[in-house]
PDB file of N, CA and C in Angstrom:
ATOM      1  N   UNK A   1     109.190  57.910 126.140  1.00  0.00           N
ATOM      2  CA  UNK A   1     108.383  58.784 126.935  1.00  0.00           C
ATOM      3  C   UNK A   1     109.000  60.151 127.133  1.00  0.00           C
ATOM      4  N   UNK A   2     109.811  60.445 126.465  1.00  0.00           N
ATOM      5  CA  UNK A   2     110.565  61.577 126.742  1.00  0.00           C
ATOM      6  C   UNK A   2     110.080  62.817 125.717  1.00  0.00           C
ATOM      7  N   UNK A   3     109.866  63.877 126.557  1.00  0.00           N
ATOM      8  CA  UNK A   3     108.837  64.904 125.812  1.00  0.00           C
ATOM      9  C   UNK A   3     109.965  65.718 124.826  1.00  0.00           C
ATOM     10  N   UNK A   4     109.695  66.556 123.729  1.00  0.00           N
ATOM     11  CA  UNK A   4     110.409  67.548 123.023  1.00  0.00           C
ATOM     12  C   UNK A   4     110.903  69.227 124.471  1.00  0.00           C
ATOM     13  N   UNK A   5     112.204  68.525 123.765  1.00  0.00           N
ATOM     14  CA  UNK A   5     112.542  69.825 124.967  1.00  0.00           C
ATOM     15  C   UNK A   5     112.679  71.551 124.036  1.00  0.00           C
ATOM     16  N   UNK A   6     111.831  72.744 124.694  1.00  0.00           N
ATOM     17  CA  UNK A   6     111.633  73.972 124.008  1.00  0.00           C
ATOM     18  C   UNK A   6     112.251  75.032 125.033  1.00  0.00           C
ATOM     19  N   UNK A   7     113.213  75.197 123.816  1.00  0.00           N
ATOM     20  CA  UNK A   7     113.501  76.792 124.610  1.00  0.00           C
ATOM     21  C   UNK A   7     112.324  77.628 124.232  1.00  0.00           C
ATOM     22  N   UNK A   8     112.047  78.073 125.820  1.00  0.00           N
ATOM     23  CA  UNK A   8     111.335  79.374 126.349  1.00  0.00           C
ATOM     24  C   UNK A   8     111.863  80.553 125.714  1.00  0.00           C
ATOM     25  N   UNK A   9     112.992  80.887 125.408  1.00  0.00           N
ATOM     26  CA  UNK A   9     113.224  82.101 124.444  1.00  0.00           C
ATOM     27  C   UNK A   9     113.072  82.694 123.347  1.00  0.00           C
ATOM     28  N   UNK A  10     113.210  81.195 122.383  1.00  0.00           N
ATOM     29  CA  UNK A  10     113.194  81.325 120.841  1.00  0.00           C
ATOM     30  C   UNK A  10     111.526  80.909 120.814  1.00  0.00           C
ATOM     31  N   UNK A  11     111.041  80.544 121.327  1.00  0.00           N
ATOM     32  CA  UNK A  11     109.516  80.161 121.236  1.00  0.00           C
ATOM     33  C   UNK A  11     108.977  81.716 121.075  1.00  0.00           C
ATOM     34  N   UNK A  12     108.936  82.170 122.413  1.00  0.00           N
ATOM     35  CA  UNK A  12     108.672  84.043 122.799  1.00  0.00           C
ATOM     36  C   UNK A  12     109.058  84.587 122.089  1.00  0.00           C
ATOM     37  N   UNK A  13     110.308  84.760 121.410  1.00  0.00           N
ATOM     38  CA  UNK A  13     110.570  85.471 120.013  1.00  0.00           C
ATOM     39  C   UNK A  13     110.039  85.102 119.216  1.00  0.00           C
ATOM     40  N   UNK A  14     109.713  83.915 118.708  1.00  0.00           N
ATOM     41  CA  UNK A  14     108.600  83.493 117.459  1.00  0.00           C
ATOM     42  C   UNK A  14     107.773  83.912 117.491  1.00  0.00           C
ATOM     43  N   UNK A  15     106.840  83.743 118.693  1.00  0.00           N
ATOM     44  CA  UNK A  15     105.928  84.088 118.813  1.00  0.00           C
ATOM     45  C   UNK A  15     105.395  86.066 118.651  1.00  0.00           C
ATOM     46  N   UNK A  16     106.291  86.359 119.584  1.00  0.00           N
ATOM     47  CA  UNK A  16     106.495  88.033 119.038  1.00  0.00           C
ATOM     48  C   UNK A  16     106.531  88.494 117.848  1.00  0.00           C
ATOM     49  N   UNK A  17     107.605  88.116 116.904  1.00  0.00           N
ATOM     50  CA  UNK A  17     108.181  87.816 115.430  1.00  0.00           C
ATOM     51  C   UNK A  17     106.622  87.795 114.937  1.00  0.00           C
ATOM     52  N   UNK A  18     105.724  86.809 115.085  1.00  0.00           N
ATOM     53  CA  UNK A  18     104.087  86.451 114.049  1.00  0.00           C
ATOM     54  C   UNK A  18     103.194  87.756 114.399  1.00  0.00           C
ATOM     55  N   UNK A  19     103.706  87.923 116.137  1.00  0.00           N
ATOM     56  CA  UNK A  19     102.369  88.977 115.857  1.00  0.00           C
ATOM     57  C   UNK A  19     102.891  90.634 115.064  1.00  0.00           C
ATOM     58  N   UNK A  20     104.224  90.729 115.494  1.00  0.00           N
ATOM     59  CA  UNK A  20     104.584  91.742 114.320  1.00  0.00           C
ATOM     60  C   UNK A  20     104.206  91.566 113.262  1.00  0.00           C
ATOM     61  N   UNK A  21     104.526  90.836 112.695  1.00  0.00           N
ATOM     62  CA  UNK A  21     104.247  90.552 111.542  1.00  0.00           C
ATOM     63  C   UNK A  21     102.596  90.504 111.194  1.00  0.00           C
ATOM     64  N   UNK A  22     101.602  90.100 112.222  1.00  0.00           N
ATOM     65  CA  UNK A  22     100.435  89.858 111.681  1.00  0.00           C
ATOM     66  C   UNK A  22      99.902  91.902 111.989  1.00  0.00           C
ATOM     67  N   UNK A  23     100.349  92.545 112.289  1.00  0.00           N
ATOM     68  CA  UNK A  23     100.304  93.975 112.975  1.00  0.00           C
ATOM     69  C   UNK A  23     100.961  94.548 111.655  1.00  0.00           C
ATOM     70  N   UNK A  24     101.843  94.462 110.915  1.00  0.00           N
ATOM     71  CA  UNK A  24     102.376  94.663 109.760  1.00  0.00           C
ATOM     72  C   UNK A  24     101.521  94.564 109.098  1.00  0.00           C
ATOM     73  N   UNK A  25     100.676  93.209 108.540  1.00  0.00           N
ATOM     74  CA  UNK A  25      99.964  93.154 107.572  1.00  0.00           C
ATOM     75  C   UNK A  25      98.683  93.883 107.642  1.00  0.00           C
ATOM     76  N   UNK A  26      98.195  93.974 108.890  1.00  0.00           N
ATOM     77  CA  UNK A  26      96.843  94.918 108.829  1.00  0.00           C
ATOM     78  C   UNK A  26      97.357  96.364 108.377  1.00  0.00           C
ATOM     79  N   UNK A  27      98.407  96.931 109.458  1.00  0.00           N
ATOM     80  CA  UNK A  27      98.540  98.135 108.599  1.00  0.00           C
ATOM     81  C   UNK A  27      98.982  98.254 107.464  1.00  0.00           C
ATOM     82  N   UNK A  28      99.484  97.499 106.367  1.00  0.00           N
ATOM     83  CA  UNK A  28      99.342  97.632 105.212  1.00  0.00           C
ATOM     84  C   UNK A  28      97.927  97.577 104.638  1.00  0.00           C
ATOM     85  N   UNK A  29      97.488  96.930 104.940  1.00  0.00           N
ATOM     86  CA  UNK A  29      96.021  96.951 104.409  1.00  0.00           C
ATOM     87  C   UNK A  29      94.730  98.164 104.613  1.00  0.00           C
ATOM     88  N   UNK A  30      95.206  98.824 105.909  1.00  0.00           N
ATOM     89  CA  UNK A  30      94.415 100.302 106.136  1.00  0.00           C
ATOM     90  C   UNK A  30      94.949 101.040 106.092  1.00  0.00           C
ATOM     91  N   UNK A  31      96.861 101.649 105.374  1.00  0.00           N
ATOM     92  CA  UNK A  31      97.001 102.415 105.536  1.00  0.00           C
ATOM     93  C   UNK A  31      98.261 102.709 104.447  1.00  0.00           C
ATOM     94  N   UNK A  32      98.174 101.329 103.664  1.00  0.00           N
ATOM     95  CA  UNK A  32      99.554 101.449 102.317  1.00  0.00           C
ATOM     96  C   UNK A  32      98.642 101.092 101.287  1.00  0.00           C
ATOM     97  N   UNK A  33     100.082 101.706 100.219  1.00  0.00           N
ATOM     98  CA  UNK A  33      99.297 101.914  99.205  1.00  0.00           C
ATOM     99  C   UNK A  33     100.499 101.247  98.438  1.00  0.00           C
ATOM    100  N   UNK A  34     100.239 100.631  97.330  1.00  0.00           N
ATOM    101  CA  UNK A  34     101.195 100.296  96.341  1.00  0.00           C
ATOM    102  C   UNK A  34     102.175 101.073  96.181  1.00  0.00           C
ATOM    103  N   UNK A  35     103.611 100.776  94.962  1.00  0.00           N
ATOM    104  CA  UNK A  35     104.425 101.784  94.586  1.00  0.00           C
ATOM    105  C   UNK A  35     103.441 101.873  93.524  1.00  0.00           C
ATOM    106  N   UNK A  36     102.890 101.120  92.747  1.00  0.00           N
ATOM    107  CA  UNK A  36     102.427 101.500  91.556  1.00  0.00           C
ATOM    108  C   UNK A  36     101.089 102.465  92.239  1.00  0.00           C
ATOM    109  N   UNK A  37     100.347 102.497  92.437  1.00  0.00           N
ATOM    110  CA  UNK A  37      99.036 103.158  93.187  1.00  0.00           C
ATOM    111  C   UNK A  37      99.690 104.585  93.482  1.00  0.00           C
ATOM    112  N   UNK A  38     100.929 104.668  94.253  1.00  0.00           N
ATOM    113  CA  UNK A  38     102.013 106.203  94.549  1.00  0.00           C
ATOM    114  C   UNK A  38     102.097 106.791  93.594  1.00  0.00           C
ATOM    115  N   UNK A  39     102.527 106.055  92.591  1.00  0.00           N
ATOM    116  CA  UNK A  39     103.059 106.406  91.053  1.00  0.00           C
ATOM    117  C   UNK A  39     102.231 107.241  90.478  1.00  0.00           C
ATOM    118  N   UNK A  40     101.111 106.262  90.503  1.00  0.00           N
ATOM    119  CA  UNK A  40      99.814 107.085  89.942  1.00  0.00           C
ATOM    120  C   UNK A  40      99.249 108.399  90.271  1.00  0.00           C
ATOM    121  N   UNK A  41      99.131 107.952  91.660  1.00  0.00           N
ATOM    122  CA  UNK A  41      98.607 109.272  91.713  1.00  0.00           C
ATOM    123  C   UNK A  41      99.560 110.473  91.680  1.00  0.00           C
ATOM    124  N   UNK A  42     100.938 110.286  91.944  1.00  0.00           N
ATOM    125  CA  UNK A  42     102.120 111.283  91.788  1.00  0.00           C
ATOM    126  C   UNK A  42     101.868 112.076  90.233  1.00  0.00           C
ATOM    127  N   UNK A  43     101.919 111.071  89.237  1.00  0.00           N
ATOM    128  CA  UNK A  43     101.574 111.359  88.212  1.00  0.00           C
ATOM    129  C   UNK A  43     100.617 112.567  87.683  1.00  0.00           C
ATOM    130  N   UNK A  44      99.547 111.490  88.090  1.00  0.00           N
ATOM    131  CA  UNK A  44      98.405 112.203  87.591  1.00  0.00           C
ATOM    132  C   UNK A  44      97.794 113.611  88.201  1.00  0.00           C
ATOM    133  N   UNK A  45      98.418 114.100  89.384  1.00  0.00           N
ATOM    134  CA  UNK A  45      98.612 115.790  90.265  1.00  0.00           C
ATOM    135  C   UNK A  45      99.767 116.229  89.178  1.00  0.00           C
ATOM    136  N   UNK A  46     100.626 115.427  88.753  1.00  0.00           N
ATOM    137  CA  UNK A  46     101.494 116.331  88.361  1.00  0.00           C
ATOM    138  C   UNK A  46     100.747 117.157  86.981  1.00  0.00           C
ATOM    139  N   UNK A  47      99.869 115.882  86.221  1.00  0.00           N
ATOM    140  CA  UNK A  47      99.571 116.407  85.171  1.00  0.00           C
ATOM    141  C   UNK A  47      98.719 116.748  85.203  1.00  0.00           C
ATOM    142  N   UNK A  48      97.493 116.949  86.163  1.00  0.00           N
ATOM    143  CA  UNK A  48      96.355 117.966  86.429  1.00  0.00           C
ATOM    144  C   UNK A  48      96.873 119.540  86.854  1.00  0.00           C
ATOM    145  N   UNK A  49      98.222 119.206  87.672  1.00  0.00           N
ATOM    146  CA  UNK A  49      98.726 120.704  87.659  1.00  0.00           C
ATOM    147  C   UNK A  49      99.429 121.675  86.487  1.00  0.00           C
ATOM    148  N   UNK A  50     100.218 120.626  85.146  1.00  0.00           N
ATOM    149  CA  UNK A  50     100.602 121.107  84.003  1.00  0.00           C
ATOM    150  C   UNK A  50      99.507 121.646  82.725  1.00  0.00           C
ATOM    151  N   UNK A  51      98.095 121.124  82.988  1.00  0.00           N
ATOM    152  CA  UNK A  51      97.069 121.047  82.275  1.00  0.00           C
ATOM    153  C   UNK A  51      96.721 122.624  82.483  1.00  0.00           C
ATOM    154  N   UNK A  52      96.534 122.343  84.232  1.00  0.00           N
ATOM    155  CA  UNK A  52      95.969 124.003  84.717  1.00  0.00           C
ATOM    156  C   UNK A  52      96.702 125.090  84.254  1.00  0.00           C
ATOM    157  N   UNK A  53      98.374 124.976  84.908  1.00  0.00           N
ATOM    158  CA  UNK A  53      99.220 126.143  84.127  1.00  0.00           C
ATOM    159  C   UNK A  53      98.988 126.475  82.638  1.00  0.00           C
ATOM    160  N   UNK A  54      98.747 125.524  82.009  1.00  0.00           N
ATOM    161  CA  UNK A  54      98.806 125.526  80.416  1.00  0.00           C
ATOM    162  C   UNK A  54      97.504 126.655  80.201  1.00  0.00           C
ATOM    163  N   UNK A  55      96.555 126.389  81.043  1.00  0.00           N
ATOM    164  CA  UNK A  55      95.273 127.180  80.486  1.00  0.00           C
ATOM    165  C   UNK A  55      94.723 128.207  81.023  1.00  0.00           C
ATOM    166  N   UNK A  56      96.283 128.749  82.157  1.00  0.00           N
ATOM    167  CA  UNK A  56      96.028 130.214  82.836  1.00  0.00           C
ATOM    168  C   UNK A  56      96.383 131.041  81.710  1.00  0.00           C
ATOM    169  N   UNK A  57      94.981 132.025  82.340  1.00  0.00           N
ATOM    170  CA  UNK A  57      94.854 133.279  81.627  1.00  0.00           C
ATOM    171  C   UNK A  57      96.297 134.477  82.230  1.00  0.00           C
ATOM    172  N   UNK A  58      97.113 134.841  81.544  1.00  0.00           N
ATOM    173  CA  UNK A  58      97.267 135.802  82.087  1.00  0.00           C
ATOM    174  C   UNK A  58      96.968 137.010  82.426  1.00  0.00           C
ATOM    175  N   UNK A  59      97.138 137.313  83.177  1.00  0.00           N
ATOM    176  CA  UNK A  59      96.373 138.991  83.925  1.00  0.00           C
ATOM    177  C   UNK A  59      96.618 139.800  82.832  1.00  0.00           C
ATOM    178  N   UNK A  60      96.212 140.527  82.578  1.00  0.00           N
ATOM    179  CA  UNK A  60      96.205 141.802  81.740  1.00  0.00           C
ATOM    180  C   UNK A  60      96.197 142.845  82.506  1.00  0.00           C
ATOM    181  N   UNK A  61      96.841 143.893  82.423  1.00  0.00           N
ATOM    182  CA  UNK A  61      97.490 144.983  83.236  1.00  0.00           C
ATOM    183  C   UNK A  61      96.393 146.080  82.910  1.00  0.00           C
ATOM    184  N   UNK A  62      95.623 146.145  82.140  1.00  0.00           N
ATOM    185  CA  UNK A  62      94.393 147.144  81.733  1.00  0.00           C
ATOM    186  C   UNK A  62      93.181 146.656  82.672  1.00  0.00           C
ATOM    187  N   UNK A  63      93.061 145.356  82.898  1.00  0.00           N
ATOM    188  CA  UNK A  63      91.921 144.605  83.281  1.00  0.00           C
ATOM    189  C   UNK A  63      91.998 144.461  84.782  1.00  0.00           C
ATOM    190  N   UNK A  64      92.866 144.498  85.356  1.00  0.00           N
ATOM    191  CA  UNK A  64      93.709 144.172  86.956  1.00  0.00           C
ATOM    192  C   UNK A  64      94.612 145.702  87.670  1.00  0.00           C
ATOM    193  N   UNK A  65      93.890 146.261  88.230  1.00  0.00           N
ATOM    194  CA  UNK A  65      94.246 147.708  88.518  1.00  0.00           C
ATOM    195  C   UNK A  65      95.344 146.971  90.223  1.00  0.00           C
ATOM    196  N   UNK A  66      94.419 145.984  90.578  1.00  0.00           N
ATOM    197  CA  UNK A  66      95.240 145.479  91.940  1.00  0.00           C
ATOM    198  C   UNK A  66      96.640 144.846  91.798  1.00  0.00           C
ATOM    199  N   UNK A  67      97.279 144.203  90.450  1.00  0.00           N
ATOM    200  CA  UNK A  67      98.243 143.790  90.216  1.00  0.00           C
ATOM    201  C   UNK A  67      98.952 144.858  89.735  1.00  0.00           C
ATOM    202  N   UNK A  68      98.711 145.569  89.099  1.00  0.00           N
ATOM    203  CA  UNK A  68      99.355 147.076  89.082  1.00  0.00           C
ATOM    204  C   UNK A  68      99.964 147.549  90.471  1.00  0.00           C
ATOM    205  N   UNK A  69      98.950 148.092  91.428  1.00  0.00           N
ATOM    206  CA  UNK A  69      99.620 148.465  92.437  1.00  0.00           C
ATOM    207  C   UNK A  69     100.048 147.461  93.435  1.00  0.00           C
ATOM    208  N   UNK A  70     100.698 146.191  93.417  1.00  0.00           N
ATOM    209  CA  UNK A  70     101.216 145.478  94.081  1.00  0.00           C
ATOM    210  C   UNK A  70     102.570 145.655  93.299  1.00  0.00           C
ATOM    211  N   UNK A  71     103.085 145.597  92.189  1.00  0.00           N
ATOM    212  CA  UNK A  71     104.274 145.651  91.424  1.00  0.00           C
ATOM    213  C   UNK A  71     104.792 147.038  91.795  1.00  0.00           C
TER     214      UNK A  71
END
């Protein structure tokens, strides 16, 4: 007849411990993103921004009287 005896401490920490943890997992879910998903998109700005440089016009100094008088 003798009941399981529980520490009151380590219970309350367990219990704390799950809901962190269950508070962890939602915000991963509304607010992380993969490393691979990071990657990607790191990537792919980088190479939408190398694409753009590649296909600037440069100013022409006959055509641009305002870049003239800024120099």
């Amino acid at each position: 007849m003798s009941a399981e005896v529980v520490n009151l401490r380590l219970a309350r920490k367990r219990r704390e411990r799950s809901a962190k943890e269950e508070e962890a997992a939602r915000n991963r879910l509304l607010h992380g993103e993969t490393k691979a998903a990071r990657t990607h998109k790191r990537l792919t700005a980088e190479k939408a921004r190398r694409d753009l440089d590649a296909r600037k016009l440069e100013a022409s100094r006959e055509l641009s009287p305002i870049i003239d008088e800024t120099l």
